[in-house]
N, C-alpha and C. Protein backbone atom coordinates (compact mmCIF):
# COMPACT_ATOMS: atom_id res chain seq x y z
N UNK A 1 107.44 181.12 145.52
CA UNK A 1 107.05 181.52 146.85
C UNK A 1 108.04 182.54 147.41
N UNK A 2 109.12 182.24 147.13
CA UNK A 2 110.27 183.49 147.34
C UNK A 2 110.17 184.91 147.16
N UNK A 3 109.41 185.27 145.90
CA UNK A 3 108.81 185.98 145.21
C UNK A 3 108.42 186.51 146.04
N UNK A 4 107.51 185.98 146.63
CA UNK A 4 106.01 186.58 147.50
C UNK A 4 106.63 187.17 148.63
N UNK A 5 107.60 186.84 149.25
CA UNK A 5 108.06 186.95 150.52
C UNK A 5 108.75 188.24 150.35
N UNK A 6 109.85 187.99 149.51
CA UNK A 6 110.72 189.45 148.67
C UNK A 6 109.78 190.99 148.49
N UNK A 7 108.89 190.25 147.97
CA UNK A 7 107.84 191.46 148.08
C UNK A 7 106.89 192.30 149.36
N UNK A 8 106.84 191.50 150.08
CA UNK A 8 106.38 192.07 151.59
C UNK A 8 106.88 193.63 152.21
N UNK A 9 108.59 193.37 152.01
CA UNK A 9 108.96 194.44 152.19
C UNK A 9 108.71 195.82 151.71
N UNK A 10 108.34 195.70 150.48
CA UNK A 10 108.36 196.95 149.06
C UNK A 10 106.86 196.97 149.27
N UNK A 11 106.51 198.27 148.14
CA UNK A 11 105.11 198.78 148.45
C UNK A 11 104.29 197.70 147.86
N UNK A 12 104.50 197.22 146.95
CA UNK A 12 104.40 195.97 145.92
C UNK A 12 103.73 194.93 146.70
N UNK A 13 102.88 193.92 146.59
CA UNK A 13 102.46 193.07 147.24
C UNK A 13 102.34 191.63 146.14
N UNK A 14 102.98 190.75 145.51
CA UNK A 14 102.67 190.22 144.46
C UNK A 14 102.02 188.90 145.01
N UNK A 15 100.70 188.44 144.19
CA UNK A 15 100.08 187.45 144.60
C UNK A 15 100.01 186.38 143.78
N UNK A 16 100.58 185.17 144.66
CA UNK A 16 100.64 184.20 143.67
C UNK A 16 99.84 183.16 143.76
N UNK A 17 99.28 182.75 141.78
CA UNK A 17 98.74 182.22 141.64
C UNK A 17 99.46 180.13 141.83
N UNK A 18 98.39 179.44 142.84
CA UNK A 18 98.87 177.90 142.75
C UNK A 18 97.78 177.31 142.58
N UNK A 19 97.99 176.05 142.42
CA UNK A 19 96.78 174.93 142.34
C UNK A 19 97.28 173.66 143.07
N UNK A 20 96.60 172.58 142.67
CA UNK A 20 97.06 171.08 143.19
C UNK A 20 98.14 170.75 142.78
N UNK A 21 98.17 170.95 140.98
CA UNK A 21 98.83 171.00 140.37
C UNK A 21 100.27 171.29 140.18
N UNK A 22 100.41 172.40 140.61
CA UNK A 22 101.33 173.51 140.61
C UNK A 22 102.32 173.20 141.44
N UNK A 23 101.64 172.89 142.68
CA UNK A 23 102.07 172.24 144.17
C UNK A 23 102.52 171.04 144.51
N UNK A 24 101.34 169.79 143.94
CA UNK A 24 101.82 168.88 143.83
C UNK A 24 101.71 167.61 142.61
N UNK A 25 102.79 168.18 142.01
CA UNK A 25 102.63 167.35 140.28
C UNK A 25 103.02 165.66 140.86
N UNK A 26 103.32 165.61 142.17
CA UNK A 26 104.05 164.36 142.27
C UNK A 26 102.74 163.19 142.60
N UNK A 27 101.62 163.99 142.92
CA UNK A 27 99.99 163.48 143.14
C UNK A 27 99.97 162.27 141.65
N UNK A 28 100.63 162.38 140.85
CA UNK A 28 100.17 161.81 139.44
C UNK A 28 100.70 160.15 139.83
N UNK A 29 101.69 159.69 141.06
CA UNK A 29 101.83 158.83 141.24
C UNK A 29 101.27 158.03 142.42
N UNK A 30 99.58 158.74 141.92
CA UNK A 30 98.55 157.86 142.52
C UNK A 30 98.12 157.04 141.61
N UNK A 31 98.40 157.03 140.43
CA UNK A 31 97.52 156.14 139.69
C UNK A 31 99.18 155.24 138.68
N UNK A 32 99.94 155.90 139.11
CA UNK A 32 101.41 155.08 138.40
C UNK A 32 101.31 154.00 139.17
N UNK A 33 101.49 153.97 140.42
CA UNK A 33 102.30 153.30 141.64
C UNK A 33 101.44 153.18 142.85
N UNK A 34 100.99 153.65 143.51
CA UNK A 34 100.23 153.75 144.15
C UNK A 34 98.83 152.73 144.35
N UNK A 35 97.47 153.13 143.34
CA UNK A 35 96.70 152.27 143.02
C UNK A 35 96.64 150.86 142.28
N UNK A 36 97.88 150.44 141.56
CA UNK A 36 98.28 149.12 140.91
C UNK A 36 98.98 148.59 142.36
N UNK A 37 99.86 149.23 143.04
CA UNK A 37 100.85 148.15 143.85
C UNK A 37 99.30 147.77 145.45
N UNK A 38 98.49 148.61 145.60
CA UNK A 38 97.35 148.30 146.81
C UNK A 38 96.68 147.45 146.09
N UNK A 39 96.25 147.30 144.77
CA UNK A 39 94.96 146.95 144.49
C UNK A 39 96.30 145.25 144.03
N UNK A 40 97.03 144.84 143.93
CA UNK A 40 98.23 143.84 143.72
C UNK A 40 98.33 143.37 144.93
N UNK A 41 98.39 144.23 146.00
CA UNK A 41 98.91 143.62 147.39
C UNK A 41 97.74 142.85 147.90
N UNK A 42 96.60 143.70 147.57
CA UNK A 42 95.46 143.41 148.54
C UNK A 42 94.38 142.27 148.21
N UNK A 43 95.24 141.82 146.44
CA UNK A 43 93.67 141.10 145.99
C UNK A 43 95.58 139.80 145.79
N UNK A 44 96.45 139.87 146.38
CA UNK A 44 97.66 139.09 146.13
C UNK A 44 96.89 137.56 146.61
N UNK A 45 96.13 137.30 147.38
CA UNK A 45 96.25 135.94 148.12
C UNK A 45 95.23 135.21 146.80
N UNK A 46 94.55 135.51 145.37
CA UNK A 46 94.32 134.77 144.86
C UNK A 46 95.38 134.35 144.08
N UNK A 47 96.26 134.45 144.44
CA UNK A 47 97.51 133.60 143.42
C UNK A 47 97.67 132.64 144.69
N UNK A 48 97.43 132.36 145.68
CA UNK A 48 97.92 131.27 146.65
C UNK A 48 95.77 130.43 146.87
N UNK A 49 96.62 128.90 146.08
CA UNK A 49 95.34 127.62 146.14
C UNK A 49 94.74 127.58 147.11
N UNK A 50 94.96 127.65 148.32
CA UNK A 50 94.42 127.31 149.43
C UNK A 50 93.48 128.61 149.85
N UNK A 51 94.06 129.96 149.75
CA UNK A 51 93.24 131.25 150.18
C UNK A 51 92.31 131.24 148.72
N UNK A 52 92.48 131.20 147.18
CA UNK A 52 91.45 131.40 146.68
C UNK A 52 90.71 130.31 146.39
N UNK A 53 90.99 128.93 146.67
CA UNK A 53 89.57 128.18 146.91
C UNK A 53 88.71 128.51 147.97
N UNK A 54 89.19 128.89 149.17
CA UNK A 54 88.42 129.03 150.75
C UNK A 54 87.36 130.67 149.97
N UNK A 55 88.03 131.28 149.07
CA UNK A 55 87.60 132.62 148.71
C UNK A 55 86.27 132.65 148.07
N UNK A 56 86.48 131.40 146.69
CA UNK A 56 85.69 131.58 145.72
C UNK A 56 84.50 130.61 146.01
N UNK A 57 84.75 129.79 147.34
CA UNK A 57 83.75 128.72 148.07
C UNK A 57 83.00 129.28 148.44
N UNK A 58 83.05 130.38 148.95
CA UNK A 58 82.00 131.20 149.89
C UNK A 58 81.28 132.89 149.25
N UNK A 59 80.30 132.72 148.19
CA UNK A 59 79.71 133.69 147.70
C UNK A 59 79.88 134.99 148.05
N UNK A 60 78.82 134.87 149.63
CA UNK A 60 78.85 136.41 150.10
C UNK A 60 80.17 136.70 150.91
N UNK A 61 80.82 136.10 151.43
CA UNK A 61 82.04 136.60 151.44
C UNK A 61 83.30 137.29 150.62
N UNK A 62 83.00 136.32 149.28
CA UNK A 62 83.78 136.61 148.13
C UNK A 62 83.16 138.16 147.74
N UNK A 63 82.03 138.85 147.35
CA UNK A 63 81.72 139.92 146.95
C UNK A 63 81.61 140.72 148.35
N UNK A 64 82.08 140.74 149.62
CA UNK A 64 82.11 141.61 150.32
C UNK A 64 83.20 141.85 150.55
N UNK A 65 84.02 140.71 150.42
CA UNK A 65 85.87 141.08 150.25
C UNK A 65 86.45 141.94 149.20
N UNK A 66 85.77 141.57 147.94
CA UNK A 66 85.90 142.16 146.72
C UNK A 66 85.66 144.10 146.73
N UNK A 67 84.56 144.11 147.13
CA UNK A 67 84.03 145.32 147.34
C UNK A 67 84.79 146.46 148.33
N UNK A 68 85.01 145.89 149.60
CA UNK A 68 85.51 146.25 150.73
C UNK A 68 86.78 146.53 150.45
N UNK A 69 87.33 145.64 149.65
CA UNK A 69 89.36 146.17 149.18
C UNK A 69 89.39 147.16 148.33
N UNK A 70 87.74 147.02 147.52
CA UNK A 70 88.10 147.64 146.20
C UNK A 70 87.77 149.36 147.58
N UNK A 71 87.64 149.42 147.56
CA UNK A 71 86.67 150.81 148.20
C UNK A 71 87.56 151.33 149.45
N UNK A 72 88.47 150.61 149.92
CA UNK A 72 89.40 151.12 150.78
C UNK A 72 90.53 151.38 149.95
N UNK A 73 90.84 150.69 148.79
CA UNK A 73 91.82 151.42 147.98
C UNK A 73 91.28 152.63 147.55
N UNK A 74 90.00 153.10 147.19
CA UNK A 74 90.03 154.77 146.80
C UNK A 74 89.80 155.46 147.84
N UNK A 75 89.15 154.69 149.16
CA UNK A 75 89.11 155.40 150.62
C UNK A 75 90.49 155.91 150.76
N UNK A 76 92.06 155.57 150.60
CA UNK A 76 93.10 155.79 151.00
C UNK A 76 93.39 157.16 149.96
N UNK A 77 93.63 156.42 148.69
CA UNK A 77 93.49 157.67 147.28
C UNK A 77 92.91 159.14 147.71
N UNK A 78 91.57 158.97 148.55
CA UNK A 78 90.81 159.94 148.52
C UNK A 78 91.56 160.85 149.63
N UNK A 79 91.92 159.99 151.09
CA UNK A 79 92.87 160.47 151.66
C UNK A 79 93.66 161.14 151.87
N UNK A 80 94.65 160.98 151.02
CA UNK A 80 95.87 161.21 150.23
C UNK A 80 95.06 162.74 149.57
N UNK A 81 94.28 162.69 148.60
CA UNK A 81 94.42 163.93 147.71
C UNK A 81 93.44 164.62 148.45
N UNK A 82 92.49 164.49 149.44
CA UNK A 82 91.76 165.39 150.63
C UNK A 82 93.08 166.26 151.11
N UNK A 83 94.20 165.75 151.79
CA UNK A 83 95.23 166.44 152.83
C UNK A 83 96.21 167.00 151.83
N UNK A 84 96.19 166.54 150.34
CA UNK A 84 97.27 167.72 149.69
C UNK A 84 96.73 168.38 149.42
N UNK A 85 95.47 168.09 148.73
CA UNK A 85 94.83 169.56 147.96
C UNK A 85 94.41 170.34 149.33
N UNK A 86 93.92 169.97 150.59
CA UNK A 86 93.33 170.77 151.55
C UNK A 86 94.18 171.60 152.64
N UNK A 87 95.45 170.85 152.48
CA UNK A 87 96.37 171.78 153.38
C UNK A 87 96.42 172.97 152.69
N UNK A 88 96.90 173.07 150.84
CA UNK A 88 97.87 174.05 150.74
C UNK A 88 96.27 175.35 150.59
N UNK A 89 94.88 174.97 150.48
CA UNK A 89 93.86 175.68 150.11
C UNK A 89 93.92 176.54 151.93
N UNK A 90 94.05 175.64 152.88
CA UNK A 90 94.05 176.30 154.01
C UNK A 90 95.25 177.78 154.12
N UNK A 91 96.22 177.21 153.84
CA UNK A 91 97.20 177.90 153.89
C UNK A 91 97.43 179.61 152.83
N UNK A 92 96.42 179.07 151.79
CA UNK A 92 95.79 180.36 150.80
C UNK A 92 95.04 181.12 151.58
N UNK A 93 94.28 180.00 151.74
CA UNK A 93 93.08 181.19 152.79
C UNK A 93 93.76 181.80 153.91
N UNK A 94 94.59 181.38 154.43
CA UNK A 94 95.18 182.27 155.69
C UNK A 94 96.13 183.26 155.45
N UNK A 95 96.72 182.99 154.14
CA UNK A 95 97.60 184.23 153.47
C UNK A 95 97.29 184.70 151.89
N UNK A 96 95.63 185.15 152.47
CA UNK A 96 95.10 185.49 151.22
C UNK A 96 95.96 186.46 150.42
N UNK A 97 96.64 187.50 151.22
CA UNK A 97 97.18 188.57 150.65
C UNK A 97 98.42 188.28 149.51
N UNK A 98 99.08 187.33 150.19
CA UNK A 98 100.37 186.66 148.99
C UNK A 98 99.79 185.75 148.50
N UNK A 99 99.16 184.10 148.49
CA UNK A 99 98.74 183.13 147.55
C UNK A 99 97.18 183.35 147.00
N UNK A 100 97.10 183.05 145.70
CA UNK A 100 95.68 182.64 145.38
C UNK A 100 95.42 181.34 144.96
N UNK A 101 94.43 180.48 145.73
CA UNK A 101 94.12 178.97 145.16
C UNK A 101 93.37 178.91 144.51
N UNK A 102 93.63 178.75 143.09
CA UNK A 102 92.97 177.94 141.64
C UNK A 102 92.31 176.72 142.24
N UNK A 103 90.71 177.20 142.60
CA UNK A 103 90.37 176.26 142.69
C UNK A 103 89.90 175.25 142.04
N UNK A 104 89.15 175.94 140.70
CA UNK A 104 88.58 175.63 139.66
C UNK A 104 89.78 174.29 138.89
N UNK A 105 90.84 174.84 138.45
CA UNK A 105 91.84 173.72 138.33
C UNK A 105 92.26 172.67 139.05
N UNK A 106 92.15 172.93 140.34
CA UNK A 106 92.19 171.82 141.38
C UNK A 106 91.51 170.73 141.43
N UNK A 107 89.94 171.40 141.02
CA UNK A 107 89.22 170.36 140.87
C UNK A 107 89.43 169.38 140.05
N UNK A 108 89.68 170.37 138.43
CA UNK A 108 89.57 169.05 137.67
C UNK A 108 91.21 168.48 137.88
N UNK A 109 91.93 168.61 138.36
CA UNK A 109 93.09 167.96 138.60
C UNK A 109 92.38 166.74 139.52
N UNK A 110 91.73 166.78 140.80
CA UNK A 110 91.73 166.18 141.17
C UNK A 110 90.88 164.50 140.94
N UNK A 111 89.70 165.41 140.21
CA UNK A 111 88.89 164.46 139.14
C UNK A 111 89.78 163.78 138.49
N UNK A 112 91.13 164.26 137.71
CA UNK A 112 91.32 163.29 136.95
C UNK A 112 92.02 161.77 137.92
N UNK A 113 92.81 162.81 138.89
CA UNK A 113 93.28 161.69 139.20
C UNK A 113 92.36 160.31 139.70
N UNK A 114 91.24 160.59 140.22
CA UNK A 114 90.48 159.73 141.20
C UNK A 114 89.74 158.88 139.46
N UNK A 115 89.28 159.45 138.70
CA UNK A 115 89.04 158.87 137.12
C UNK A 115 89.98 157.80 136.69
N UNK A 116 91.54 158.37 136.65
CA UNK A 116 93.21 157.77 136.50
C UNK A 116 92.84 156.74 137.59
N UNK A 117 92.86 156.54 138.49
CA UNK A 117 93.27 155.80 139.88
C UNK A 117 91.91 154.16 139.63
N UNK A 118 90.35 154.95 139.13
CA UNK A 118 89.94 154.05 139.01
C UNK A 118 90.00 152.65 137.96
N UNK A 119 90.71 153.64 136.38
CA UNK A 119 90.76 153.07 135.35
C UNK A 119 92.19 152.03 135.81
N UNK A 120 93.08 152.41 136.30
CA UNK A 120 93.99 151.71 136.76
C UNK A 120 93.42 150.46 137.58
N UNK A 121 92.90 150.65 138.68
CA UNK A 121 92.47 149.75 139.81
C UNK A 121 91.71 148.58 138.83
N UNK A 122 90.61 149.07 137.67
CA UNK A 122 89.90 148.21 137.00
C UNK A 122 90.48 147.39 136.36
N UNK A 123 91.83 147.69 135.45
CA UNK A 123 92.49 146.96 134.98
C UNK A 123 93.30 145.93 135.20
N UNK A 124 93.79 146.40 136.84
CA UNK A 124 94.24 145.46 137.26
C UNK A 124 93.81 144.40 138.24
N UNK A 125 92.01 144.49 138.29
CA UNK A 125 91.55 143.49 138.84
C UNK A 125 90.42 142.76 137.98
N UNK A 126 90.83 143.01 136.35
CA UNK A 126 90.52 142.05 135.86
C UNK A 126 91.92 141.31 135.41
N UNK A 127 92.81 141.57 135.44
CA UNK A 127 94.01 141.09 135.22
C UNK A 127 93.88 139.88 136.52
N UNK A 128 93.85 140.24 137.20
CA UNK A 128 93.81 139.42 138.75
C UNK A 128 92.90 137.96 138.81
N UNK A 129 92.13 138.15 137.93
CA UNK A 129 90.58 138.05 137.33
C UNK A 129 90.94 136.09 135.84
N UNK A 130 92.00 137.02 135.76
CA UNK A 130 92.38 135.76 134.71
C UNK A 130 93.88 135.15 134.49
N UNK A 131 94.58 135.23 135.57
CA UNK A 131 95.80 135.44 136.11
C UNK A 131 96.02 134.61 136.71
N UNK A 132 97.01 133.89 137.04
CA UNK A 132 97.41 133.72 138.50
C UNK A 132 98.90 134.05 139.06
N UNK A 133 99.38 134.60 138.88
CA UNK A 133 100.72 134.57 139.31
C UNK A 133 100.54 136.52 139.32
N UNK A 134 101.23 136.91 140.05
CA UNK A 134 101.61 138.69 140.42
C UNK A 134 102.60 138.59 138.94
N UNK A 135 103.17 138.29 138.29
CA UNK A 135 104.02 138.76 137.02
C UNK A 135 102.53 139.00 135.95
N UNK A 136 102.30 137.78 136.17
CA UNK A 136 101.05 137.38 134.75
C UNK A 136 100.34 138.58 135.34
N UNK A 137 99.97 138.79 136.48
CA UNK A 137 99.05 140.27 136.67
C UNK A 137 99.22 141.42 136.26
N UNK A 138 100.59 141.87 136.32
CA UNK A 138 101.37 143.31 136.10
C UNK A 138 101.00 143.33 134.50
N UNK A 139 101.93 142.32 134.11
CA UNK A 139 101.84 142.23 132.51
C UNK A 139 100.25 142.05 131.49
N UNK A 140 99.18 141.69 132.10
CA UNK A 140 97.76 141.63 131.70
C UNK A 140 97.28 142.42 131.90
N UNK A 141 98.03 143.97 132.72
CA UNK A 141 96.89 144.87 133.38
C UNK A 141 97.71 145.85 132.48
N UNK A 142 98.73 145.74 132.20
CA UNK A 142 99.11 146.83 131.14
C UNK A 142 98.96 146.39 130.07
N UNK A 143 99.11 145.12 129.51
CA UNK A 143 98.42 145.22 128.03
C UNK A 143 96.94 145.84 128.28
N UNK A 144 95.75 145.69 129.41
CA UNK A 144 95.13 146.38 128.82
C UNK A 144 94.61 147.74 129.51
N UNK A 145 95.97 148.29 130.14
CA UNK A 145 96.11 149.75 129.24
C UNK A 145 96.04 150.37 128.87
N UNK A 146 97.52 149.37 127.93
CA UNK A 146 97.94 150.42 127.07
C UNK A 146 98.08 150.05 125.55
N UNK A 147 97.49 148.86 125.25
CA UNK A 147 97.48 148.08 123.58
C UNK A 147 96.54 148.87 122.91
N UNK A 148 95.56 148.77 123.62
CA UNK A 148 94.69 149.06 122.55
C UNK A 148 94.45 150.92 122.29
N UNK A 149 94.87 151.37 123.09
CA UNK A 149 95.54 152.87 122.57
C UNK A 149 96.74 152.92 121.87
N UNK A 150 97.83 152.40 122.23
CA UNK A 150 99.09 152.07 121.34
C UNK A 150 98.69 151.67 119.76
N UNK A 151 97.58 150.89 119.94
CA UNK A 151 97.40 149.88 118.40
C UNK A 151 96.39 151.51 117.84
N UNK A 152 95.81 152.38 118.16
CA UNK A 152 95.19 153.48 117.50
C UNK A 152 95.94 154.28 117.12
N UNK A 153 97.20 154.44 118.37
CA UNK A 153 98.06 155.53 117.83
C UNK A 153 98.79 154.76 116.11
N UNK A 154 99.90 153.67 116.32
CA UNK A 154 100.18 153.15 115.19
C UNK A 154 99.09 153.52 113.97
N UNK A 155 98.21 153.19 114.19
CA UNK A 155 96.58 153.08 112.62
C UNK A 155 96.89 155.12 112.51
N UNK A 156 97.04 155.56 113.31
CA UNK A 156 96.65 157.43 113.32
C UNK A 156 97.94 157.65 112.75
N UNK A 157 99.03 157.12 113.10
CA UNK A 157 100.81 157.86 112.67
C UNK A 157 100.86 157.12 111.14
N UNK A 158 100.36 155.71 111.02
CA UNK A 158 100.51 155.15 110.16
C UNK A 158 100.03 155.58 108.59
N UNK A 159 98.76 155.38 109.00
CA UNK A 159 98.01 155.46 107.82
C UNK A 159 97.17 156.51 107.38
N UNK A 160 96.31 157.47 109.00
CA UNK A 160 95.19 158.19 108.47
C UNK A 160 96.09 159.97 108.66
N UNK A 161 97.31 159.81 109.06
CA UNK A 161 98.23 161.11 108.89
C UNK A 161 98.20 161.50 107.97
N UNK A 162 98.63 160.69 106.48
CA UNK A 162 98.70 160.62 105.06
C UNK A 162 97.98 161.12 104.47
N UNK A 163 96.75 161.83 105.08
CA UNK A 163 95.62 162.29 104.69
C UNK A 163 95.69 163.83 104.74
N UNK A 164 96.15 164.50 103.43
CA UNK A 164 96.49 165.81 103.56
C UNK A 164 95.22 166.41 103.75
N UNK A 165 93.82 166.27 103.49
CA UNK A 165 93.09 166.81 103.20
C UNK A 165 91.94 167.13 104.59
N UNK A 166 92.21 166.39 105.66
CA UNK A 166 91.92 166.12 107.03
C UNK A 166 93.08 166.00 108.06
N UNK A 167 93.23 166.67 109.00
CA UNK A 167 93.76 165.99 110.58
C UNK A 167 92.65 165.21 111.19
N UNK A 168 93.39 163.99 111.55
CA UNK A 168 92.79 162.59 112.02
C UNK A 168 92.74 162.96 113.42
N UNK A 169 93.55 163.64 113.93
CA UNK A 169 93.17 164.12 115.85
C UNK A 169 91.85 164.82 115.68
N UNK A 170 92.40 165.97 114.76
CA UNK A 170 91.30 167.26 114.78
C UNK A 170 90.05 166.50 114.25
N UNK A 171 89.83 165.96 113.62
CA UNK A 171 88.55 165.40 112.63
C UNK A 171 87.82 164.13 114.28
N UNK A 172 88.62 163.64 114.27
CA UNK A 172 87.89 162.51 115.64
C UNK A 172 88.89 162.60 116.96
N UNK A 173 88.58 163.38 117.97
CA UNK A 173 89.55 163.61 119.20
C UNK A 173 89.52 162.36 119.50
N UNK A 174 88.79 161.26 119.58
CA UNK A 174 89.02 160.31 120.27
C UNK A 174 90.35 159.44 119.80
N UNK A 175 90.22 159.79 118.47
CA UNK A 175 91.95 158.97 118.31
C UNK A 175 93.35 159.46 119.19
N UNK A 176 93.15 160.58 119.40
CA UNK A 176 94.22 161.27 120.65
C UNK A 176 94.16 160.28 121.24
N UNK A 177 95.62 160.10 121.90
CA UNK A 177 96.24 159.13 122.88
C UNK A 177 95.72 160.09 124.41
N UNK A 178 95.77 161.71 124.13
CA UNK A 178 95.65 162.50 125.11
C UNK A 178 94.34 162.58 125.53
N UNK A 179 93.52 161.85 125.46
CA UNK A 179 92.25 161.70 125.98
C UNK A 179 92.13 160.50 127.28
N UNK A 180 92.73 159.83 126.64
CA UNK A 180 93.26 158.25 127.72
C UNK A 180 94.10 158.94 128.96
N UNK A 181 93.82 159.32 130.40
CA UNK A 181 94.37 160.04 130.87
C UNK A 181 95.75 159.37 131.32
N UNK A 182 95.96 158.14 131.74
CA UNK A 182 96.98 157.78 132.48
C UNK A 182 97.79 157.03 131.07
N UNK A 183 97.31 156.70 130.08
CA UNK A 183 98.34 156.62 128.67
C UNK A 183 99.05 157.28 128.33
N UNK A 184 97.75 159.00 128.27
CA UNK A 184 98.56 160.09 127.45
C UNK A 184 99.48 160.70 128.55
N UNK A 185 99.37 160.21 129.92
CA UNK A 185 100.63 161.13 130.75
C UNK A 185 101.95 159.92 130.78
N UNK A 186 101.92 158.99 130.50
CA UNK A 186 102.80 158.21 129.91
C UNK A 186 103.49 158.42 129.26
N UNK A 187 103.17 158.69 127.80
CA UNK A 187 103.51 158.82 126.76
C UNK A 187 104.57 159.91 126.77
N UNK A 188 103.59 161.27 127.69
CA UNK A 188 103.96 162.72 127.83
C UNK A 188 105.19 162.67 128.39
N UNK A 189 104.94 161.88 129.45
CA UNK A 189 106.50 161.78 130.38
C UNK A 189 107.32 160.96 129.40
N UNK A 190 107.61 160.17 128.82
CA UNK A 190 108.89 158.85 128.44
C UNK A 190 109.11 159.49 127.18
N UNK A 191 107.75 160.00 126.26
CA UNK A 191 108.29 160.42 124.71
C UNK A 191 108.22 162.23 124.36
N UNK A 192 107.69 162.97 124.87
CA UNK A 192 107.58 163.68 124.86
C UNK A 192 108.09 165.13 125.67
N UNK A 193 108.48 163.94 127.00
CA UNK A 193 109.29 165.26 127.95
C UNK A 193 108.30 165.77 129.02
N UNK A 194 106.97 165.75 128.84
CA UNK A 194 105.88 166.67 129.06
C UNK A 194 105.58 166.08 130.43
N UNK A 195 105.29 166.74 131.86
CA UNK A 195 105.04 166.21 132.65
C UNK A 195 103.15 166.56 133.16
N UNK A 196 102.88 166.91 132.40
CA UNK A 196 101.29 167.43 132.03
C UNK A 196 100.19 166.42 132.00
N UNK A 197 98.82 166.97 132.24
CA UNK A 197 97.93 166.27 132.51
C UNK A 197 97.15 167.49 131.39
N UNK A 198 96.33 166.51 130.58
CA UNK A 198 95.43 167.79 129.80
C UNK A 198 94.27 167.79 130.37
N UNK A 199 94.16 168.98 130.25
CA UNK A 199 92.83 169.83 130.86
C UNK A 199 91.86 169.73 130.30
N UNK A 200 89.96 169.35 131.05
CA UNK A 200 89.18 169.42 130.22
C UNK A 200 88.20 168.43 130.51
N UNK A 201 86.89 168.51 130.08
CA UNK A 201 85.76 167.79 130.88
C UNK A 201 85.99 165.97 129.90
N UNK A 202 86.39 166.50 128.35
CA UNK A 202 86.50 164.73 127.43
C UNK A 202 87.38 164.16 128.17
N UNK A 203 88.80 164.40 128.52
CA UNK A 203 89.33 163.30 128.75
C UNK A 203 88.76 162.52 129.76
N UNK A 204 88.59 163.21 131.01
CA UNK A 204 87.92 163.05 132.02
C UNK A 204 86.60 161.95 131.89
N UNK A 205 85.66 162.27 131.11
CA UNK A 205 84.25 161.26 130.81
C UNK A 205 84.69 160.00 130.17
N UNK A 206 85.37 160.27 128.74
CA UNK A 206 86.78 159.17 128.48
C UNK A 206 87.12 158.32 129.23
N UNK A 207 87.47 158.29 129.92
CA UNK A 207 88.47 157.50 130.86
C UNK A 207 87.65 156.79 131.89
N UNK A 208 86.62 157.57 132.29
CA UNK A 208 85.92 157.00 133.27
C UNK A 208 85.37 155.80 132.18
């Protein structure tokens, strides 16, 4: 952005390209932190006997509670990535001359996350689901995760690598860990360094 400003003066006008992305990579801890600790807080009172017998006694209450938490947790999500992605698009448009907003990338940035945010939320309310204690929850909602991608990657590094005559990514993308969106940015961040989200309509349908 410095850039842009530096240049005002000179005949030069340089326009810079941003996205959601670009702007705000820190958006990715909607589906780290964010959607596990609401959808934990909010569905917390079936670990206490007294709130989930009164819960599971009463039918239509139970599926309008269910529904109503689930749907204000992506009401908030949606929130949240409405006022980042929409401030900095305002702020393009008003200084069309220095920024340009990638919108096209924005989008699918933002797709993934709300895709990320749901696969998260799901996991951890079936965890919730067969659980009772907030530890036993955390720990049931990441085994499932992240096992049964972990247990593909092992079978892909292990055994079908060995295969000079085929690549096992290239031959079936679905063995990519990088299709799994909130795995493969896991992975990207702790083993790889990579603070990236891959681009693209598979991971996206994937995941959902």
């Amino acid at each position: 952005v410095s850039e842009v400003f530096d240049s005002i003066g000179t005949n030069e006008i340089a326009r810079e390209y941003v996205s959601a992305w670009s702007l705000n990579p820190v958006l990715v801890l909607l589906f780290c932190a964010v959607a596990p600790l609401m959808t934990i807080i909010l569905f917390n009172f079936t670990t206490s006997r007294a709130a989930s017998d009164f819960y599971f006694s009463v039918p239509k209450t139970r599926k309008s509670l269910y529904f109503s938490f689930f749907l204000s947790i992506i009401t908030w999500i949606g929130i949240i990535l409405a006022f980042s992605v929409g401030v900095p698009m305002v702020l393009s448009l008003i200084l069309n001359k220095f920024l340009v907003f990638n919108v096209g990338s924005s989008l699918v940035f933002v797709l993934q996350l709300l895709v990320s945010c749901v696969y998260v939320i799901a996991a951890c309310l079936i965890a919730i689901s067969v659980t009772g204690t907030v530890f036993s929850n955390i720990v049931v909602a990441l085994l499932l995760i992240f096992v049964p991608r972990l247990f593909i990657l092992v079978i892909v590094n292990s055994g079908m690598n060995g295969l000079y005559y085929a690549d096992a990514i290239e031959t079936l993308p679905l063995l990519s860990y990088h299709i799994n969106l909130p795995v493969g940015f896991v992975i990207n961040a702790f083993f790889m360094g990579s603070f990236d989200l891959v681009e693209g309509a598979a991971p996206i349908i994937y995941t959902t």
